[in-house]
PDB file of N, CA and C in Angstrom:
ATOM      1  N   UNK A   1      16.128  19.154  27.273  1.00  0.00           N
ATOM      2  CA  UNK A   1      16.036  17.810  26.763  1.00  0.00           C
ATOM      3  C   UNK A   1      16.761  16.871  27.714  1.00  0.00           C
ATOM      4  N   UNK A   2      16.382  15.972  27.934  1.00  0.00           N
ATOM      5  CA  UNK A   2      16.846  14.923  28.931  1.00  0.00           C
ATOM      6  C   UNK A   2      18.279  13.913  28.242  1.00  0.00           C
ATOM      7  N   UNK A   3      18.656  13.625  29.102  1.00  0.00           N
ATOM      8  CA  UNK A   3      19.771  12.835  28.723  1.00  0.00           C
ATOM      9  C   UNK A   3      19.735  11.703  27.995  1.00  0.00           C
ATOM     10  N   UNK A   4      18.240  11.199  28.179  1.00  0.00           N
ATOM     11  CA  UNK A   4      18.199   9.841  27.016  1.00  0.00           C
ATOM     12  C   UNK A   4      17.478  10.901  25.646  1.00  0.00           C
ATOM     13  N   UNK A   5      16.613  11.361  25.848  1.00  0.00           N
ATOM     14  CA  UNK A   5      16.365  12.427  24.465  1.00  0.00           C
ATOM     15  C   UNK A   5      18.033  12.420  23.107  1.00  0.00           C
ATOM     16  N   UNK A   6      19.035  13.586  24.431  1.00  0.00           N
ATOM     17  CA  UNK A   6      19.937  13.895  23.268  1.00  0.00           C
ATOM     18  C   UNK A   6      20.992  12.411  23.018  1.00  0.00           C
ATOM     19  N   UNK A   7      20.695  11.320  23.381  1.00  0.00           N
ATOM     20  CA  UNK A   7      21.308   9.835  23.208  1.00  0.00           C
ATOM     21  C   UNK A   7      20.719   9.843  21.633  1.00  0.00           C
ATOM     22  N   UNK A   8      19.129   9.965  22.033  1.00  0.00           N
ATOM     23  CA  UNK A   8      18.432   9.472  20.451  1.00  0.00           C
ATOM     24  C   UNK A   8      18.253  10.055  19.246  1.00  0.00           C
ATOM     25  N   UNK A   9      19.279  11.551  19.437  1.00  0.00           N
ATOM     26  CA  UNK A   9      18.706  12.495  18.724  1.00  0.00           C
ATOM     27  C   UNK A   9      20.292  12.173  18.183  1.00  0.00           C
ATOM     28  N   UNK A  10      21.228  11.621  19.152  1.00  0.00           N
ATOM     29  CA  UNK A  10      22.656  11.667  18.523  1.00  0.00           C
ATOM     30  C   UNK A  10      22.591  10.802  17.618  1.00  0.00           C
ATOM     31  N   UNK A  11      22.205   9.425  18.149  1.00  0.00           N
ATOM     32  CA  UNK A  11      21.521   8.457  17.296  1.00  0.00           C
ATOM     33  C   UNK A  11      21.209   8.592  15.919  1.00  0.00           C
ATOM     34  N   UNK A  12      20.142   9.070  16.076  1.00  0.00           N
ATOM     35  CA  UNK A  12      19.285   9.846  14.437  1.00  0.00           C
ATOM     36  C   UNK A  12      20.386  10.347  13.725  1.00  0.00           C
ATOM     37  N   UNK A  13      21.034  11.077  14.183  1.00  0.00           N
ATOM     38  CA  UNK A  13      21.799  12.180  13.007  1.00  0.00           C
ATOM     39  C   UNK A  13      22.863  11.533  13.189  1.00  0.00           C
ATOM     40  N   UNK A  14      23.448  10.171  13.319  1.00  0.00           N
ATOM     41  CA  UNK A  14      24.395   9.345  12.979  1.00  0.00           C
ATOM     42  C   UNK A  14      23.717   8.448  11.609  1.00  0.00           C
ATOM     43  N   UNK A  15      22.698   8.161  11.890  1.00  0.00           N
ATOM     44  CA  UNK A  15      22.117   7.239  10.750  1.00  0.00           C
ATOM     45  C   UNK A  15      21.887   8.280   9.849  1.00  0.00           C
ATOM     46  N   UNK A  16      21.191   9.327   9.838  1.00  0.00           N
ATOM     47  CA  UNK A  16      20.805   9.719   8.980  1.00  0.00           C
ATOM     48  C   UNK A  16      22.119  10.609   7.944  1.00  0.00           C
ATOM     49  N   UNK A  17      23.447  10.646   8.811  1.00  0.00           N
ATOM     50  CA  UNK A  17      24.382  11.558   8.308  1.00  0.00           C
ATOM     51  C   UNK A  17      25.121   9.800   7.866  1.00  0.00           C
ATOM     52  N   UNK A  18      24.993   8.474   8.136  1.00  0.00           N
ATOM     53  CA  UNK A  18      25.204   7.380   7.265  1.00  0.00           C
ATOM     54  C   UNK A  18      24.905   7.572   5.964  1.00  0.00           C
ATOM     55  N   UNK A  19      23.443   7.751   6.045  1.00  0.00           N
ATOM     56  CA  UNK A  19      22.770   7.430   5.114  1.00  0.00           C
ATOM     57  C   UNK A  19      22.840   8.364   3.466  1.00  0.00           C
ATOM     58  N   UNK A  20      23.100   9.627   3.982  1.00  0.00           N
ATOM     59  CA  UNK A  20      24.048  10.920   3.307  1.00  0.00           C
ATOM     60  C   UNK A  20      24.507  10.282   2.517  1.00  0.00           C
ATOM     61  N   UNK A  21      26.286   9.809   3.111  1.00  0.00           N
ATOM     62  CA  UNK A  21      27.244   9.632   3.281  1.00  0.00           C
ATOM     63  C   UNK A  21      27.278   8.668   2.362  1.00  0.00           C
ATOM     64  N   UNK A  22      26.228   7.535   2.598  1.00  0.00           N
ATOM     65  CA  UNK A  22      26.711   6.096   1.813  1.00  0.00           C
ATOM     66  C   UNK A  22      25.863   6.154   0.432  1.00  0.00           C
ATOM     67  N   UNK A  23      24.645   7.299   0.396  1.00  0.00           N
ATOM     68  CA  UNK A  23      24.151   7.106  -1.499  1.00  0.00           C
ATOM     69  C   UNK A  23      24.976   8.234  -2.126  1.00  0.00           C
ATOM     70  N   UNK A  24      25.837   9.040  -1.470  1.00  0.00           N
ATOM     71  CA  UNK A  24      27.079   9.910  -1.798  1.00  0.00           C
ATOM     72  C   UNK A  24      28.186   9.042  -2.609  1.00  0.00           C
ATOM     73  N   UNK A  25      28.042   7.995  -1.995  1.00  0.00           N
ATOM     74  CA  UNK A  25      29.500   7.417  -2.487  1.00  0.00           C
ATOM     75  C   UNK A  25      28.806   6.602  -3.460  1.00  0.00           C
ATOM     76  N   UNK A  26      27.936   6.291  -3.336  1.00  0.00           N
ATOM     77  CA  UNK A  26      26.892   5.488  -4.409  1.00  0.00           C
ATOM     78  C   UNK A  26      26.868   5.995  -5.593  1.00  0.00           C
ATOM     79  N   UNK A  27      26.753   6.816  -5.610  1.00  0.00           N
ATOM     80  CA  UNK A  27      26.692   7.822  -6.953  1.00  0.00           C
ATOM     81  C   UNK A  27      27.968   8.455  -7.747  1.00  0.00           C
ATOM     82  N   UNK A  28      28.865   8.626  -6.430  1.00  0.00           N
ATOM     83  CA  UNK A  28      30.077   8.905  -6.725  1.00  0.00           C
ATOM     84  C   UNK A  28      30.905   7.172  -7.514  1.00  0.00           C
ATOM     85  N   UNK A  29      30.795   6.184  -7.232  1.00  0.00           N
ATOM     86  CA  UNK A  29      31.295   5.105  -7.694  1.00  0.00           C
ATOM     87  C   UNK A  29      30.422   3.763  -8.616  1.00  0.00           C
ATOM     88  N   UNK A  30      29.428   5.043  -9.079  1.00  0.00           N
ATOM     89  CA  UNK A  30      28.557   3.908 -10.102  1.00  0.00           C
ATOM     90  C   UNK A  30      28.975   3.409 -11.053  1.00  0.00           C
ATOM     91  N   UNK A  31      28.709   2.387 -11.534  1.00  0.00           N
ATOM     92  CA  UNK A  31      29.269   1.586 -13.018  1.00  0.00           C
ATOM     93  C   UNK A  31      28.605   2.422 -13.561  1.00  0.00           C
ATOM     94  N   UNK A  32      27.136   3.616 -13.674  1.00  0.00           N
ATOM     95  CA  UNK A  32      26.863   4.064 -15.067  1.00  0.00           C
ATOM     96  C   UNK A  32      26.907   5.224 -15.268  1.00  0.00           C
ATOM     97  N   UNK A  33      26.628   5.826 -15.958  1.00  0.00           N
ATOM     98  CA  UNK A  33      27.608   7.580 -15.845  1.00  0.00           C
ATOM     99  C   UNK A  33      25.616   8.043 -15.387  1.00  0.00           C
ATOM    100  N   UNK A  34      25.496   9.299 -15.252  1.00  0.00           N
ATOM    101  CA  UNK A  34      24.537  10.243 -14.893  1.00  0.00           C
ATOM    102  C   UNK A  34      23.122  10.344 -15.558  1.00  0.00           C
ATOM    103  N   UNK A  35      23.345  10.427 -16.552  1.00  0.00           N
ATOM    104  CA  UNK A  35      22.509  10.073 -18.008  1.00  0.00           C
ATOM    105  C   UNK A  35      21.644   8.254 -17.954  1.00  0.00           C
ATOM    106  N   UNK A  36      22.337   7.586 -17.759  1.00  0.00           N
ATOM    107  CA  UNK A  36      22.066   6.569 -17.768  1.00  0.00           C
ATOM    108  C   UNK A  36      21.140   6.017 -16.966  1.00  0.00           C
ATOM    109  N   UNK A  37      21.987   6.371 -15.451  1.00  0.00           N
ATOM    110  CA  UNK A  37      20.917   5.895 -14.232  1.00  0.00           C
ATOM    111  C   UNK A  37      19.673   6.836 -14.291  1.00  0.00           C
ATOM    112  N   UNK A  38      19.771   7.906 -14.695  1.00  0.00           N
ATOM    113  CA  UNK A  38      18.519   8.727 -14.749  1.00  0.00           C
ATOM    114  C   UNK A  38      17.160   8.047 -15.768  1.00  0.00           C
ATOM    115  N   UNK A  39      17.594   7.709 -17.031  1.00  0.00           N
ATOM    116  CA  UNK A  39      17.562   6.951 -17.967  1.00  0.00           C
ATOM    117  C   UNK A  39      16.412   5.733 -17.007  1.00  0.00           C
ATOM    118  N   UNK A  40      17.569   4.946 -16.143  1.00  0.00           N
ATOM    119  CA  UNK A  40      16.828   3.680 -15.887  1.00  0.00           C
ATOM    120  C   UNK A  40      15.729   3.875 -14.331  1.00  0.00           C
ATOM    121  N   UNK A  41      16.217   5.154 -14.206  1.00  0.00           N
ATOM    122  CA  UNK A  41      15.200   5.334 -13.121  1.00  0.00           C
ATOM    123  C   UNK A  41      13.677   5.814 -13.531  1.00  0.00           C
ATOM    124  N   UNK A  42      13.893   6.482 -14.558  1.00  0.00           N
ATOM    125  CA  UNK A  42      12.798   6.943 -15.161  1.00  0.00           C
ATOM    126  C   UNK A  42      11.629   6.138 -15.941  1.00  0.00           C
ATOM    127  N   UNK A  43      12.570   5.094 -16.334  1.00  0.00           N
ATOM    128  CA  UNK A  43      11.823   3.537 -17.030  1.00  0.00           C
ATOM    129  C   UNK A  43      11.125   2.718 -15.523  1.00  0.00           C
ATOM    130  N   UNK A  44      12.385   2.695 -14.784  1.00  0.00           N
ATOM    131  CA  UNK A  44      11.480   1.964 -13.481  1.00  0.00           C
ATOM    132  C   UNK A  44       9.925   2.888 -12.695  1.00  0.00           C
ATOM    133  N   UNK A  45      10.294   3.848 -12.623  1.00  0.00           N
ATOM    134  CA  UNK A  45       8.841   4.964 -12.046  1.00  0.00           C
ATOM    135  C   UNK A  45       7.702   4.662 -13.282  1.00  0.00           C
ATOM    136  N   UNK A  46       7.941   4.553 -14.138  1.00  0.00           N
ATOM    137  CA  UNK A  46       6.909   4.456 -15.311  1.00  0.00           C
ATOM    138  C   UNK A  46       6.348   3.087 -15.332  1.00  0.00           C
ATOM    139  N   UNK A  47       7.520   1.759 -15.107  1.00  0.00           N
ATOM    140  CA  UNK A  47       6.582   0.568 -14.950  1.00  0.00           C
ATOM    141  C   UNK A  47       6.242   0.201 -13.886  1.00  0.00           C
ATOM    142  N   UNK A  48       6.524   1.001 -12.601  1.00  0.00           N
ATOM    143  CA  UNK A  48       5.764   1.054 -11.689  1.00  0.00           C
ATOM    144  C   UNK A  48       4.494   1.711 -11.420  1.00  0.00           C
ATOM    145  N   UNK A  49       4.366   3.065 -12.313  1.00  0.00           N
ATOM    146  CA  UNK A  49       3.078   3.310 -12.212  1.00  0.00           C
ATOM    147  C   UNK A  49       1.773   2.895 -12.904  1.00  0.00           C
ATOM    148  N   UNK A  50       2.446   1.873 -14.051  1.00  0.00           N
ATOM    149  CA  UNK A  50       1.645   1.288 -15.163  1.00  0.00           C
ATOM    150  C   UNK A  50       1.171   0.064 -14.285  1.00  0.00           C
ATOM    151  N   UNK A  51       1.969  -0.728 -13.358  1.00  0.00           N
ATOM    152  CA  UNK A  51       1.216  -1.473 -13.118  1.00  0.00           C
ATOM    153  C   UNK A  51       0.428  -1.784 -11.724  1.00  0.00           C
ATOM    154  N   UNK A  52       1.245  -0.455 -11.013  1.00  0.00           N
ATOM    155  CA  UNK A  52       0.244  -0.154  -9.728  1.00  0.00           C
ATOM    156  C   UNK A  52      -1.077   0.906 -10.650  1.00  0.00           C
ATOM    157  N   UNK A  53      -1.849   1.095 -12.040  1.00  0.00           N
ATOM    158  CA  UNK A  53      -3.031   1.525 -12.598  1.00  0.00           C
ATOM    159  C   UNK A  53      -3.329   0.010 -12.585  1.00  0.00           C
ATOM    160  N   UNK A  54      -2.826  -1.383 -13.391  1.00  0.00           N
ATOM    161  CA  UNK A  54      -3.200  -2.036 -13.372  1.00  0.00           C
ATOM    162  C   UNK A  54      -4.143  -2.559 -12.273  1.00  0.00           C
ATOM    163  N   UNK A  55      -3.126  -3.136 -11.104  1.00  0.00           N
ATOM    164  CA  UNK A  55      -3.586  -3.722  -9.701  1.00  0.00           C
ATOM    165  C   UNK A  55      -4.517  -2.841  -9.462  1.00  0.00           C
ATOM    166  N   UNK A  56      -4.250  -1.611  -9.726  1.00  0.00           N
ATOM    167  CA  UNK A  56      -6.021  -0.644  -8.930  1.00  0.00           C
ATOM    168  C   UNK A  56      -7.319  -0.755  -9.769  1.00  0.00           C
ATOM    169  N   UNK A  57      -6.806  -0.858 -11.162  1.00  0.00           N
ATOM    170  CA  UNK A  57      -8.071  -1.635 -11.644  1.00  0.00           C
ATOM    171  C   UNK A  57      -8.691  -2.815 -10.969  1.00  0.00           C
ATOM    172  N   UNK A  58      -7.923  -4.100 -10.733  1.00  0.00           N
ATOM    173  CA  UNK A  58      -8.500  -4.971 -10.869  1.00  0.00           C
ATOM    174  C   UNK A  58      -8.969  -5.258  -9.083  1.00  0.00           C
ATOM    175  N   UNK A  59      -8.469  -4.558  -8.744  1.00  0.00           N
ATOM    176  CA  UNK A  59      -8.875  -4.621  -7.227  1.00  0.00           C
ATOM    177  C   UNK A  59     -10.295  -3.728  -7.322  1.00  0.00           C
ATOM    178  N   UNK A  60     -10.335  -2.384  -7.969  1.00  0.00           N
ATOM    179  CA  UNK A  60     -11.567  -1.902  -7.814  1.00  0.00           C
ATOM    180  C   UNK A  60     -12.988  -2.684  -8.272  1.00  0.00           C
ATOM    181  N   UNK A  61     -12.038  -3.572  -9.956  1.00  0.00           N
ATOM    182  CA  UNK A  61     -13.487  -4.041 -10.040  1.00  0.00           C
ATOM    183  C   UNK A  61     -13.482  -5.537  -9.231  1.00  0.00           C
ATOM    184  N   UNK A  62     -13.062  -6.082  -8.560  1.00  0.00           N
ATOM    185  CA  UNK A  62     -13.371  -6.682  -7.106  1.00  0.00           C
ATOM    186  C   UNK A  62     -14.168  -6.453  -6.459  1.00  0.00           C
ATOM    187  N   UNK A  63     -14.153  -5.378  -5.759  1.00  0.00           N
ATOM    188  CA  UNK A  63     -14.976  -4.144  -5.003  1.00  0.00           C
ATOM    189  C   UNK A  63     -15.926  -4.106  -5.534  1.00  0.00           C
ATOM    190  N   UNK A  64     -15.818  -3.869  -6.631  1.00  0.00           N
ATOM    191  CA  UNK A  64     -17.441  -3.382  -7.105  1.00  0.00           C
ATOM    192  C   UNK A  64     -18.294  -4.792  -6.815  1.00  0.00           C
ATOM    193  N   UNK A  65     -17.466  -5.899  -7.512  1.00  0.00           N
ATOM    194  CA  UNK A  65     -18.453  -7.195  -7.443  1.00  0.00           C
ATOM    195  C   UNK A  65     -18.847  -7.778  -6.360  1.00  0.00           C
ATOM    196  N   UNK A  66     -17.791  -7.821  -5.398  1.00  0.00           N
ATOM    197  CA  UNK A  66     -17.963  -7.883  -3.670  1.00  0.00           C
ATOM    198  C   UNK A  66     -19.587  -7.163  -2.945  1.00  0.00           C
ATOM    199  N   UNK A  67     -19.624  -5.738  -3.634  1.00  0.00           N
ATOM    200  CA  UNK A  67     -20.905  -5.034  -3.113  1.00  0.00           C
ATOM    201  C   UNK A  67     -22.055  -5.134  -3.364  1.00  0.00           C
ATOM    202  N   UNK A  68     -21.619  -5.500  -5.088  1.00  0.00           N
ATOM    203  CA  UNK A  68     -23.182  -5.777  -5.914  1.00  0.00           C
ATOM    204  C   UNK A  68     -23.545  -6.871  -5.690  1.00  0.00           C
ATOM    205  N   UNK A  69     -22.458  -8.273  -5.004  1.00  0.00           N
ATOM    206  CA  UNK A  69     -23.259  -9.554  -4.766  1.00  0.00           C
ATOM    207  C   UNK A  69     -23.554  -9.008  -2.962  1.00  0.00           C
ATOM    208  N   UNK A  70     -23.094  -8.433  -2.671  1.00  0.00           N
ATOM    209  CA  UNK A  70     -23.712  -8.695  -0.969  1.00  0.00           C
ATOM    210  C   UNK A  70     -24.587  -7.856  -1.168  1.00  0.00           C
ATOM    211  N   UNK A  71     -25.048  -6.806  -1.637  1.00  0.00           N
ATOM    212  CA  UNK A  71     -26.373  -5.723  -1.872  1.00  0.00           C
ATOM    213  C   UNK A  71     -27.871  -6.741  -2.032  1.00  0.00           C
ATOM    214  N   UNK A  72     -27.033  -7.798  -3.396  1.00  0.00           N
ATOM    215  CA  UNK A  72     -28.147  -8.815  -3.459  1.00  0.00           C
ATOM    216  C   UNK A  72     -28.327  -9.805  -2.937  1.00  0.00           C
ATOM    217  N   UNK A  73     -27.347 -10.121  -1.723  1.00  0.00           N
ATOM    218  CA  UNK A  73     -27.556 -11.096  -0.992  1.00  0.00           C
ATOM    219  C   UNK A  73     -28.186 -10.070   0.147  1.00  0.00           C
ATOM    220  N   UNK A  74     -28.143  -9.146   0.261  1.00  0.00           N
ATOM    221  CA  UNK A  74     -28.897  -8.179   1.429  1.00  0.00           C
ATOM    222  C   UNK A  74     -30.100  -7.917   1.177  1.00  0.00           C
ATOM    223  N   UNK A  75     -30.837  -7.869  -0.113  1.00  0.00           N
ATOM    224  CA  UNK A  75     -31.998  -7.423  -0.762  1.00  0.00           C
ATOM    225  C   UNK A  75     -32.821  -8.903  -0.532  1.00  0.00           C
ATOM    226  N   UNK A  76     -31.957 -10.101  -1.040  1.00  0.00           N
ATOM    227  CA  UNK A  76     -33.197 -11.602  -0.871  1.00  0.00           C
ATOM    228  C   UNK A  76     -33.311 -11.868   0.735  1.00  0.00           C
ATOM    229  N   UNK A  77     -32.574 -11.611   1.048  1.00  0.00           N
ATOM    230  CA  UNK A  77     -32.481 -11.954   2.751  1.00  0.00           C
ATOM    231  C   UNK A  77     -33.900 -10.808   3.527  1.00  0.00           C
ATOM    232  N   UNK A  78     -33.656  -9.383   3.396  1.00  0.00           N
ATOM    233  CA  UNK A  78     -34.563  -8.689   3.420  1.00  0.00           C
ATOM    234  C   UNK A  78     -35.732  -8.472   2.809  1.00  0.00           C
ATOM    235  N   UNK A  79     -36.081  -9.415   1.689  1.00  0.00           N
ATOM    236  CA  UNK A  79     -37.710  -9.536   1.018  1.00  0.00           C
ATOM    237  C   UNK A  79     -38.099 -10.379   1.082  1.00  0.00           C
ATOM    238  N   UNK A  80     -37.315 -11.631   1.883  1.00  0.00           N
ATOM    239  CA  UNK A  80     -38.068 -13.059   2.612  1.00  0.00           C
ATOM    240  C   UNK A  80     -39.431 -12.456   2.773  1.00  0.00           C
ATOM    241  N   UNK A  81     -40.610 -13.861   2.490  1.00  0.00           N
ATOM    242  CA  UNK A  81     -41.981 -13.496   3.627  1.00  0.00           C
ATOM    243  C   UNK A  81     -41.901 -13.621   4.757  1.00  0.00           C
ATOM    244  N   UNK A  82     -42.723 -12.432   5.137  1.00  0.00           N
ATOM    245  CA  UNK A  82     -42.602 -12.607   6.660  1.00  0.00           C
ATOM    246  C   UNK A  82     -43.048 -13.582   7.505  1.00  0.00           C
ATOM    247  N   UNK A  83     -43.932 -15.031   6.669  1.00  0.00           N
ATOM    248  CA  UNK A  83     -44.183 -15.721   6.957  1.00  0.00           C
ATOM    249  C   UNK A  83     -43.444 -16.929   7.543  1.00  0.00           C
ATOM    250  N   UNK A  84     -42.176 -16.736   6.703  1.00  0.00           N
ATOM    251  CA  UNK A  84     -41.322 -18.144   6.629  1.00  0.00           C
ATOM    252  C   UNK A  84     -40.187 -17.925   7.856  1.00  0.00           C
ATOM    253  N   UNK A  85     -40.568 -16.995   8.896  1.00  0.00           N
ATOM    254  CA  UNK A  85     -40.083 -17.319  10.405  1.00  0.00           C
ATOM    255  C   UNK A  85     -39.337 -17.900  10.689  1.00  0.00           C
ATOM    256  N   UNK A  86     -38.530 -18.405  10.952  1.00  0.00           N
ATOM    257  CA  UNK A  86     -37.984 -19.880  11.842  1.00  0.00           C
ATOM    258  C   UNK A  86     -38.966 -20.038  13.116  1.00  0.00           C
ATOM    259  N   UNK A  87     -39.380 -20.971  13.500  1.00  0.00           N
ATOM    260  CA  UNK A  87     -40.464 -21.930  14.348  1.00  0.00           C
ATOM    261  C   UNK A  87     -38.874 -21.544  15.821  1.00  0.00           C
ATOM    262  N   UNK A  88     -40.066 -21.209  16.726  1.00  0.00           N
ATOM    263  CA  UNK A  88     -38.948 -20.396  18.101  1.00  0.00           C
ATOM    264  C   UNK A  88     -39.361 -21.739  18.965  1.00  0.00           C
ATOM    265  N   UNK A  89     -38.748 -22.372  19.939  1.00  0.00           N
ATOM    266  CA  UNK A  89     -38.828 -23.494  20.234  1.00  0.00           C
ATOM    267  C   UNK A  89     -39.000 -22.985  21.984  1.00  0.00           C
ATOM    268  N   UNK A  90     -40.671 -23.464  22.535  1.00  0.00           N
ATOM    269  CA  UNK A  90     -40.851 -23.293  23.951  1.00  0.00           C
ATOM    270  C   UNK A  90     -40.315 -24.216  24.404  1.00  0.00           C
ATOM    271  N   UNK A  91     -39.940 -23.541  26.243  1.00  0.00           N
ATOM    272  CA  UNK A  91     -39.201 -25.074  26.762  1.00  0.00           C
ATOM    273  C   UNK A  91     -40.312 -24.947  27.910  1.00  0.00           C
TER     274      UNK A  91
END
């Protein structure tokens, strides 16, 4: 490994042995005992997944309406008569 390699690798495992280190003490010096934060973490994952079902609803039926109007804007465009041309202009 090259000399800038083990720089970035020292790097890494400084942040990442931070990062340990500092939700260690996080937990170790919470205002709520064990029970609790578990408690409120478990409420937050739940109204997060209730309303990322929401947003994927309403984005899908978006989607859907997005396709079914360009399908039918693709269908009148493609059953024009073949008559009604645009006029090609000689010079």
């Amino acid at each position: 490994m090259s000399d800038q390699g083990k720089q970035v690798a020292k790097v890494a495992a400084l942040v990442a042995g931070g990062a340990v280190i500092g939700a260690g003490l996080g937990l170790l010096l919470a205002p709520q005992s064990g029970p609790e934060t578990r408690r409120d973490i478990s409420r937050y994952t739940k109204n997060t997944q209730l309303q990322a079902t929401r947003w994927s609803g309403a984005i899908q039926s978006g989607v859907k309406s997005g396709v079914k109007e360009a399908m039918e804007r693709g269908r009148a465009v493609y059953n024009l008569p073949r008559e009604a041309k645009l006029p090609v202009e000689t010079v």
